[in-house]
Protein backbone atom coordinates (compact mmCIF):
# COMPACT_ATOMS: atom_id res chain seq x y z
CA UNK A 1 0.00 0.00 0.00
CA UNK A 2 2.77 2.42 0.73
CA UNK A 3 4.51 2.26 -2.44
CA UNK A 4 1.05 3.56 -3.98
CA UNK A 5 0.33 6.34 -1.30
CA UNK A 6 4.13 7.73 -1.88
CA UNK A 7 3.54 7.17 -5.95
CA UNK A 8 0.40 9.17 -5.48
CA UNK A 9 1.48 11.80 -3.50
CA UNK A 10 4.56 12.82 -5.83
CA UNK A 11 2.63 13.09 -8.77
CA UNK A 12 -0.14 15.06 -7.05
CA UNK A 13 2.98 17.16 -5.89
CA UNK A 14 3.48 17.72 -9.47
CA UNK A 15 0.11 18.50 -10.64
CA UNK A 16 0.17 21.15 -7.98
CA UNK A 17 3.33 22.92 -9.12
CA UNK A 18 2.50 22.65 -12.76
CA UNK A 19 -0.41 24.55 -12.41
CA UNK A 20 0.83 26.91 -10.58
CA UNK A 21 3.51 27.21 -12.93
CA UNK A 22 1.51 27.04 -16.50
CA UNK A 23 2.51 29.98 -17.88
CA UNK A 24 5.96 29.19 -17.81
CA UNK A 25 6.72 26.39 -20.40
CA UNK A 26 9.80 25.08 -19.24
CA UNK A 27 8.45 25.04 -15.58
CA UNK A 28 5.68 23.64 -16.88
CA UNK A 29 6.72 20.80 -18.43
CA UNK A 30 9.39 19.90 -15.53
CA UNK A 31 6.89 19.49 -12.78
CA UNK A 32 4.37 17.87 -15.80
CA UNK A 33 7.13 15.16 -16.13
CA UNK A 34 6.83 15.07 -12.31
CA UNK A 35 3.26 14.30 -12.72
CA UNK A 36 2.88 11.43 -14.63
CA UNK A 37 6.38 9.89 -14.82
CA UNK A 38 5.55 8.18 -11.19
CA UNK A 39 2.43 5.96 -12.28
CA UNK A 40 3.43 5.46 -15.88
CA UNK A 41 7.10 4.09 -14.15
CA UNK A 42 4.66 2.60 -11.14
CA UNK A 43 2.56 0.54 -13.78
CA UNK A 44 5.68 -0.33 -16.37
CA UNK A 45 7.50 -2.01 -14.03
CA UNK A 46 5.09 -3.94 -11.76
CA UNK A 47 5.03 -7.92 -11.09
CA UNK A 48 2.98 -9.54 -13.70
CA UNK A 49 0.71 -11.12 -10.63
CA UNK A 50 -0.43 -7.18 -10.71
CA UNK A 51 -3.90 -7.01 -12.30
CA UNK A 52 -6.33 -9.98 -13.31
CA UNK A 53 -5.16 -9.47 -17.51
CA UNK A 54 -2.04 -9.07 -16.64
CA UNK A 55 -1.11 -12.35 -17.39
CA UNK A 56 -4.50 -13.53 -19.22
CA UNK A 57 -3.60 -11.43 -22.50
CA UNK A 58 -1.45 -8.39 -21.73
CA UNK A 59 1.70 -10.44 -21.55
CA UNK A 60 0.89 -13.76 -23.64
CA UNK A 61 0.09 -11.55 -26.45
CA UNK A 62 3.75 -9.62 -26.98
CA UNK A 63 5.84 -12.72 -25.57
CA UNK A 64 4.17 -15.04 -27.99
CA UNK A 65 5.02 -12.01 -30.50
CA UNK A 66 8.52 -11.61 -29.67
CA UNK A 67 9.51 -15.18 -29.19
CA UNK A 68 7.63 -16.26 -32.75
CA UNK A 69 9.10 -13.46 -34.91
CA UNK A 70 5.36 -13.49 -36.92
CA UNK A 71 5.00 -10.58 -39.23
CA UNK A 72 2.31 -7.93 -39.51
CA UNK A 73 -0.38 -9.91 -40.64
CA UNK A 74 -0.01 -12.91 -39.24
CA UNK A 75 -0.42 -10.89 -36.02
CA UNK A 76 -3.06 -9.37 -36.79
CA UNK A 77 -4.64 -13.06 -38.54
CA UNK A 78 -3.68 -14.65 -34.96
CA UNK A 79 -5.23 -11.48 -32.45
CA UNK A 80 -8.20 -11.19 -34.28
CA UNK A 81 -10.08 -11.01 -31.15
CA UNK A 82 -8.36 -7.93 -30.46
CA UNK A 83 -8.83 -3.81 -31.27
CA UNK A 84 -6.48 -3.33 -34.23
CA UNK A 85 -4.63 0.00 -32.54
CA UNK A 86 -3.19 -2.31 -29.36
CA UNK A 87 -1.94 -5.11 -32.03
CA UNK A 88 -0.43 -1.79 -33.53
CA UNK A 89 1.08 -0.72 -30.24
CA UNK A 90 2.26 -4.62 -29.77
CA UNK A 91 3.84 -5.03 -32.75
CA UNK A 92 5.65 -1.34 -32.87
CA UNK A 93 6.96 -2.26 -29.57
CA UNK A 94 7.96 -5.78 -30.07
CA UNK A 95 10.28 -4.41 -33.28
CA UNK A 96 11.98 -2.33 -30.91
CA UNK A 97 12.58 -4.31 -27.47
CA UNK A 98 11.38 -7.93 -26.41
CA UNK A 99 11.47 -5.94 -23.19
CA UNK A 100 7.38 -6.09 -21.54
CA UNK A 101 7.94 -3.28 -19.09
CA UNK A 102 8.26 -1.06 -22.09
CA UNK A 103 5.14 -2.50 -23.41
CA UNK A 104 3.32 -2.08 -20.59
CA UNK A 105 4.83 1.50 -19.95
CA UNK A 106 3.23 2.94 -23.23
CA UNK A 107 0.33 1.45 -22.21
CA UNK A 108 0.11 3.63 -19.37
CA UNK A 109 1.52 6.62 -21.34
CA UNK A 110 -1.25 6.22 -23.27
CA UNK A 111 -4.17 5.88 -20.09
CA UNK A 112 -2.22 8.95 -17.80
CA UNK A 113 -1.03 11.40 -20.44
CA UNK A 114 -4.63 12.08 -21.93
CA UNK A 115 -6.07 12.15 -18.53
CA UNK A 116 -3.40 14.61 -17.11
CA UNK A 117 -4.00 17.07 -20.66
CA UNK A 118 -7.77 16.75 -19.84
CA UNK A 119 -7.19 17.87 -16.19
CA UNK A 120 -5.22 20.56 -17.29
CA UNK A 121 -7.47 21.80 -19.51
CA UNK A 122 -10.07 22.33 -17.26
CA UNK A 123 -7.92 24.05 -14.95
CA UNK A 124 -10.28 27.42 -15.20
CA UNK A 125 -13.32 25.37 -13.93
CA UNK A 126 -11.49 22.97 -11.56
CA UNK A 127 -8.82 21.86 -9.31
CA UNK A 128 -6.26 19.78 -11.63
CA UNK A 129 -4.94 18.11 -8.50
CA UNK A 130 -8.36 17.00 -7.27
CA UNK A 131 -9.37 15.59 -10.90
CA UNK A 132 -5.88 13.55 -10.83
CA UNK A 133 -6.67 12.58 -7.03
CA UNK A 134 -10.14 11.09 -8.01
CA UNK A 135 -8.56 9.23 -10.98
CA UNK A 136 -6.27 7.38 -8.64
CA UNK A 137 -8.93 6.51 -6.03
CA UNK A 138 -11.48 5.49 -7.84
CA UNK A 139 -9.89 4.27 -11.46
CA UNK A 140 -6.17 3.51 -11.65
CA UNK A 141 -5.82 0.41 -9.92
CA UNK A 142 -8.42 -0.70 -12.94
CA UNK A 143 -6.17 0.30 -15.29
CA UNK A 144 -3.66 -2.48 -14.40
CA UNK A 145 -6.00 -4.99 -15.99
CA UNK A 146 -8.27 -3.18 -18.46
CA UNK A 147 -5.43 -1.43 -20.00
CA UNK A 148 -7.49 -1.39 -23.88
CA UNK A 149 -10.50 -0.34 -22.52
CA UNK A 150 -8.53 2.40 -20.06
CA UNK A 151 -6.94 3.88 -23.34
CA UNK A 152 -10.22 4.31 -24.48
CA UNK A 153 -11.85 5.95 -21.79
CA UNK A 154 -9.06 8.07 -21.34
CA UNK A 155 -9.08 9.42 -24.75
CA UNK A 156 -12.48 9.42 -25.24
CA UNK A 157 -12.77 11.65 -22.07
CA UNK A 158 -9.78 13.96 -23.90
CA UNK A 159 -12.56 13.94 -26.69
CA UNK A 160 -15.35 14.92 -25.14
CA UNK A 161 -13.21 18.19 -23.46
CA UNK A 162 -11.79 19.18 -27.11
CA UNK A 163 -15.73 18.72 -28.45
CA UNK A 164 -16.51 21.52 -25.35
CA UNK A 165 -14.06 23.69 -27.04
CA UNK A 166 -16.05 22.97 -30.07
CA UNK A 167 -12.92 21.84 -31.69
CA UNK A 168 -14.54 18.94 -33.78
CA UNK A 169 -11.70 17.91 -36.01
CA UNK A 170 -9.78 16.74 -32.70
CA UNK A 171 -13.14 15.51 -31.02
CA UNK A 172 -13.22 13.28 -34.15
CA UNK A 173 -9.64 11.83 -34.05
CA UNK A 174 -9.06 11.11 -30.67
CA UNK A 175 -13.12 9.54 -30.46
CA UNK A 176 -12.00 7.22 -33.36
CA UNK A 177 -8.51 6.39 -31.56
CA UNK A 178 -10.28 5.69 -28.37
CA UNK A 179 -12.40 3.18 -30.39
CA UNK A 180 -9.20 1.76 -32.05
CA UNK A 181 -8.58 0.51 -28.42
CA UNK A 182 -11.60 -0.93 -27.51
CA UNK A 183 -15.14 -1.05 -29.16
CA UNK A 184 -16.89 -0.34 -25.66
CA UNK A 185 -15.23 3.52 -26.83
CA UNK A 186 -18.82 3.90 -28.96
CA UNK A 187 -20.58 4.18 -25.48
CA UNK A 188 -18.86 7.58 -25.30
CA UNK A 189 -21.17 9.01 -27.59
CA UNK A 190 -23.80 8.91 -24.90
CA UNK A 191 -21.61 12.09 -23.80
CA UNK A 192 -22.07 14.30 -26.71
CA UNK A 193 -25.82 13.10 -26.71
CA UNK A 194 -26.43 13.74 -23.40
CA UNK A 195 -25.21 17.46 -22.86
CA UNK A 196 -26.75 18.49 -26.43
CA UNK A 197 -30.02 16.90 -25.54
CA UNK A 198 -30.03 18.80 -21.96
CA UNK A 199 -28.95 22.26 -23.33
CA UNK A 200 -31.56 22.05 -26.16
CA UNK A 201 -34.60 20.74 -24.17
CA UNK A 202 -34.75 22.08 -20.03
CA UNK A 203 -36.37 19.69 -18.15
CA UNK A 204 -39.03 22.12 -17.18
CA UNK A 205 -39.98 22.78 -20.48
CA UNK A 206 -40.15 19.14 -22.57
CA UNK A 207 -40.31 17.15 -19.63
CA UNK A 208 -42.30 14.86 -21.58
CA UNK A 209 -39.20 14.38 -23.75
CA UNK A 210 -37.15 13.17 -20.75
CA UNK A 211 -40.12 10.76 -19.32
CA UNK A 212 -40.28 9.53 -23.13
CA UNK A 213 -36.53 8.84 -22.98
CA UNK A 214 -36.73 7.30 -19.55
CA UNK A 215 -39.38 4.73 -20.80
CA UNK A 216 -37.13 3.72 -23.65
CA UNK A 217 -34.35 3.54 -21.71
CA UNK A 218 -35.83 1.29 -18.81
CA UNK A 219 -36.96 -0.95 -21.73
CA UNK A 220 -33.82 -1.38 -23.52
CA UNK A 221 -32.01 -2.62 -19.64
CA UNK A 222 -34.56 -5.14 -19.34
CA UNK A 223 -34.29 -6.37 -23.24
CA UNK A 224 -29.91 -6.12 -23.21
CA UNK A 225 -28.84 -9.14 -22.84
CA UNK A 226 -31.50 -10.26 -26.10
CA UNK A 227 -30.28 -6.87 -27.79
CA UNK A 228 -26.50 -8.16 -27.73
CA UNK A 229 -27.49 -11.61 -28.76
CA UNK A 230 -29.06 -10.08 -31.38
CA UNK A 231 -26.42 -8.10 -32.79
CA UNK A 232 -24.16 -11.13 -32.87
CA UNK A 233 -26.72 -13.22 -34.70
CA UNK A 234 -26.78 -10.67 -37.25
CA UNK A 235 -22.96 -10.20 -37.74
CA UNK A 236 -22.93 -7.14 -36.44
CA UNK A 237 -20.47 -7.62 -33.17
CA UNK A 238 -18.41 -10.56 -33.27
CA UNK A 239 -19.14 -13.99 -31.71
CA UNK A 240 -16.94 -13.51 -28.47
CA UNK A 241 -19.33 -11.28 -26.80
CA UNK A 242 -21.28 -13.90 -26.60
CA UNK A 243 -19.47 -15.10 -23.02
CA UNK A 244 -19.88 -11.56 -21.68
CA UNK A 245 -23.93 -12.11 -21.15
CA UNK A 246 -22.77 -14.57 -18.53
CA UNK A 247 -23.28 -12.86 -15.11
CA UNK A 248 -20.04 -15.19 -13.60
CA UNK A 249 -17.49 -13.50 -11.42
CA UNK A 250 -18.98 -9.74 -11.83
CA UNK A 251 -19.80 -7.38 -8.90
CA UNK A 252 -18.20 -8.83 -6.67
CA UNK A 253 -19.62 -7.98 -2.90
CA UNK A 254 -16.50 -6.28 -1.69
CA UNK A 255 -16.62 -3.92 -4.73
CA UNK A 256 -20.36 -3.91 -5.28
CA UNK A 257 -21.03 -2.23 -1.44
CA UNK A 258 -18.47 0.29 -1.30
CA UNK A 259 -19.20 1.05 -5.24
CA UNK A 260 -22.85 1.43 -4.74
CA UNK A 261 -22.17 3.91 -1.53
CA UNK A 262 -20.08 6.27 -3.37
CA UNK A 263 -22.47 6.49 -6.44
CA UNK A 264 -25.40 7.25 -4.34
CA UNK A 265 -23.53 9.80 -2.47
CA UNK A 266 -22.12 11.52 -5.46
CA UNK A 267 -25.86 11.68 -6.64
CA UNK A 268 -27.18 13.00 -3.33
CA UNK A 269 -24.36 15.94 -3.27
CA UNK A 270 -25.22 16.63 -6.81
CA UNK A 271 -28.95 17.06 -6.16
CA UNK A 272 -27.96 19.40 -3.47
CA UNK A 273 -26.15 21.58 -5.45
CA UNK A 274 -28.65 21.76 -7.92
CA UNK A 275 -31.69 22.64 -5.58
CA UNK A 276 -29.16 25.59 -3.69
CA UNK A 277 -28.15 27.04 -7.44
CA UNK A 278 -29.66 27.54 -10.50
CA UNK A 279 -27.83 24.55 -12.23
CA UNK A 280 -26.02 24.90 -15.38
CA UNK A 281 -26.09 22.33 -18.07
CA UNK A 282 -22.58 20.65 -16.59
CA UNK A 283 -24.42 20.20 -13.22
CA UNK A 284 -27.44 18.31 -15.67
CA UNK A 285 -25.04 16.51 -17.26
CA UNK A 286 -23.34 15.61 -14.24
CA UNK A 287 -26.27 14.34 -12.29
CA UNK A 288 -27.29 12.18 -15.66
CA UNK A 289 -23.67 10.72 -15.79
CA UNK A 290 -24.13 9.79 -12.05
CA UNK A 291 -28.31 8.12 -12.80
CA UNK A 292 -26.38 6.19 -15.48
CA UNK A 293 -23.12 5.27 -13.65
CA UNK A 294 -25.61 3.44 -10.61
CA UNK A 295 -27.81 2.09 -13.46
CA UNK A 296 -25.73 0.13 -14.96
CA UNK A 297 -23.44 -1.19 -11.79
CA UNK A 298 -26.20 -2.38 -10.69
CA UNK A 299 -27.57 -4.32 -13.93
CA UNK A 300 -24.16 -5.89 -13.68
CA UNK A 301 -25.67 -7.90 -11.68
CA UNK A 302 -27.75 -9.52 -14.42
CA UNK A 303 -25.70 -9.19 -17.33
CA UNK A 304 -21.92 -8.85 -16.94
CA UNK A 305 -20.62 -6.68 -19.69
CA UNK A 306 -22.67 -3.55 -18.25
CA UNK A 307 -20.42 -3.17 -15.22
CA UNK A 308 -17.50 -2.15 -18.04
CA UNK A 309 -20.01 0.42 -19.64
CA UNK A 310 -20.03 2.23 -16.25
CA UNK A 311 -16.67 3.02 -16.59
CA UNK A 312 -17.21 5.48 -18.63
CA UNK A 313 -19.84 7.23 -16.71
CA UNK A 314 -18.13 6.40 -13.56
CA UNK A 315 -14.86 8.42 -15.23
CA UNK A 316 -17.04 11.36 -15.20
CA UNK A 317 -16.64 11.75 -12.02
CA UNK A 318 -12.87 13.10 -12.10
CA UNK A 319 -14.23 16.36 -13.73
CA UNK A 320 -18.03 17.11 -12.36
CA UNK A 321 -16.30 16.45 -8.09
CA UNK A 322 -13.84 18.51 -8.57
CA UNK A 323 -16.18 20.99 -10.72
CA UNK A 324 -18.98 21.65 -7.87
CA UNK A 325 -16.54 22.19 -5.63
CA UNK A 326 -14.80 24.45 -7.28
CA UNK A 327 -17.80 26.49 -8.19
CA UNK A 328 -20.51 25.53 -6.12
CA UNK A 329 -19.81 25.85 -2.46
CA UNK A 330 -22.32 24.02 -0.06
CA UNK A 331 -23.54 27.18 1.46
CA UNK A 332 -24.24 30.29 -1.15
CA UNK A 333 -22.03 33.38 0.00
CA UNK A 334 -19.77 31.25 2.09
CA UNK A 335 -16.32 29.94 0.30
CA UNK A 336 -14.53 29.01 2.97
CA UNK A 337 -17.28 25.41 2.93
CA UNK A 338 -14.84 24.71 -0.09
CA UNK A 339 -11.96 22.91 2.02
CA UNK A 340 -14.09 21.19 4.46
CA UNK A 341 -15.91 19.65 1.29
CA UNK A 342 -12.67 19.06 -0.21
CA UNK A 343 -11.50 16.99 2.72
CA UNK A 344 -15.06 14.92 2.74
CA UNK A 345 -14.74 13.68 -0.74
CA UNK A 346 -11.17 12.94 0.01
CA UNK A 347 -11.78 11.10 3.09
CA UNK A 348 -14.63 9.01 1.55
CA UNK A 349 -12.23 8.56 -2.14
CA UNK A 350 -9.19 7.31 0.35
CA UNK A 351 -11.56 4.75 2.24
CA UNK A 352 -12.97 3.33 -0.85
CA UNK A 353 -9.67 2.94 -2.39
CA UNK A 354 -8.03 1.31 0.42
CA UNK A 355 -11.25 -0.95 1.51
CA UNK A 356 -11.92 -1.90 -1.93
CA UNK A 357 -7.74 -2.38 -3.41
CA UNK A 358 -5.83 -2.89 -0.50
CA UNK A 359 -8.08 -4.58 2.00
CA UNK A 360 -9.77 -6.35 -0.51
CA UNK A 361 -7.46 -6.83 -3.38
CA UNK A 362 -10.08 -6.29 -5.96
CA UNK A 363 -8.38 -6.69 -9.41
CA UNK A 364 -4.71 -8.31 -7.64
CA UNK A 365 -3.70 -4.94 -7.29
CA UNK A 366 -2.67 -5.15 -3.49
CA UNK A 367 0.57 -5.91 -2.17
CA UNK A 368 2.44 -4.34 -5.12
CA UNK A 369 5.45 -5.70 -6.27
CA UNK A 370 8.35 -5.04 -9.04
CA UNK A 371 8.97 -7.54 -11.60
């Protein structure tokens, strides 16, 4: 556990100073390096008993690569199961080291770097250091096994920040390279959906429109698991999702308790904030990220593959925490409630982090050690 806490708290150190320090470039980029160097270096060089995939496909895949000497496309012909952009990444890095820990260490360049560019950029709206401090609580030990489908929410969550800067070109690209990780990336879309549909129609005025959607949406939940049967029937996802409408070995208690706790509280603080303020379309958007986050945890329970779609609702939550707090104080006139609120949501992030990864060792993250 220690090694983690002292690997959090340096690059946290360095979040801090390069904010502070952002209009220097040089400065900048020093304490940046500071930043993410620690969990990219953390991550590259771990045991492979760290993190379930570790040594399911992470590791089988490039040995098998480097020891076989196979060519482009009889990679590609053997890993069909796989998102073409991490056989890419494979192969690239197999040409250049037989070395893992460098494959696993642009894997994680990959997952941080996009996350710590999205904190920064919302740096006018939020505390960079408290979007980063969320991430590792509730999301990086994850990344030690779902490294695709971490790339993917990571840059689809880089995406979704450029499309607020209504820079579409680079909404586009990075949407399209999140998917060339992983094809859960096309739930992302959701995001785009979600905040047009709530800025364009206030729930006051077409709530009829939002019942409508509700209705829909309660009846697709109960109809998934026939919806992804379905699809595969019909060619239109391929054949090994068939396994994930099993509901073996998902939500697991330890995680499911802790999980559900946090998502419920997140939605209760939201709902505060809204009724104290006249919310904004972020605080909508928020509040719908956290509805759908709970949603489908919970329908984990029935069919497995939903609990990965919640990732990238749950992911939200590095940027709309840190956002109310940094804008929406618990008592209207009275900014000093800031820090106290600060050190709640800390408290609670810590104890789920440690219940959940260290006490429990959900994901064989606990007890870290270096290869």
């Amino acid at each position: 556990m220690i090694i983690y806490i002292i690997i959090f708290a340096i690059s946290l150190m360095g979040v801090r100073e390069a904010e502070l320090r952002y209009d220097d470039w040089t400065q900048r980029i020093f304490y940046s390096l500071i930043a993410v160097l620690p969990p990219i270096l953390l991550a590259g060089f771990r045991d492979s008993t760290i993190g379930v995939d570790t040594e399911v496909y992470i590791l089988p895949v490039f040995e098998r690569l480097v020891s076989s000497g196979q060519n482009f496309m009889e990679f590609l012909e053997l890993n069909d199961d796989l998102e073409f952009l991490y056989l890419i990444l494979n192969f690239v890095v197999a040409q250049l080291t037989d070395q893992s820990c460098i494959l696993l260490l642009c894997i994680h360049i990959l997952i941080i770097i996009p996350l710590y560019v999205t904190a920064m950029k919302w740096r006018e709206s939020l505390s960079p250091l408290l979007f980063m401090f969320v991430f590792y609580m509730i999301f990086y030990q994850d990344t030690l096994s779902i490294v695709r489908q971490s790339i993917a929410l990571s840059f689809s969550l880089l995406a979704f920040t450029y499309l607020q800067e209504n820079k579409i070109l680079k909404y586009i690209i990075l949407s399209l390279i999140a998917l060339g990780f992983h094809n859960t990336a096309l739930i992302a879309l959701v995001y785009p959906m979600v905040f047009f549909f709530i800025r364009k129609y206030p729930l006051r005025q077409y709530y009829y429109y939002y019942i409508g959607a509700s209705v829909l949406f309660f009846f697709f939940m109960l109809n998934f698991e026939n919806f992804i049967i379905w699809t595969i029937d019909n060619e239109l996802v391929d054949i090994k999702y068939l396994k994930y409408t099993s509901a073996l070995d998902t939500f697991e208690p330890i995680l499911g308790v802790t999980n559900v706790i946090v998502k419920i509280l997140t939605i209760i603080y939201i709902l505060y904030i809204i009724k104290i303020y006249i919310p904004d379309v972020m605080l909508k958007f928020f509040f719908v990220m956290a509805i759908l986050d709970l949603v489908f945890s919970l329908c984990a329970l029935i069919v497995q593959p939903l609990d990965r779609i919640s990732f990238y609702f749950r992911l939200m939550s590095c940027i709309s925490i840190p956002y109310m707090i940094n804008n929406y104080p618990i008592k209207q006139g009275v900014r000093q409630y800031q820090v106290p609120v600060e050190y709640f949501w800390g408290i609670i992030f810590f104890t789920y982090w440690f219940y959940v990864y260290m006490a429990g060792n959900y994901g064989d993250t606990a007890n870290y050690q270096f290869a």
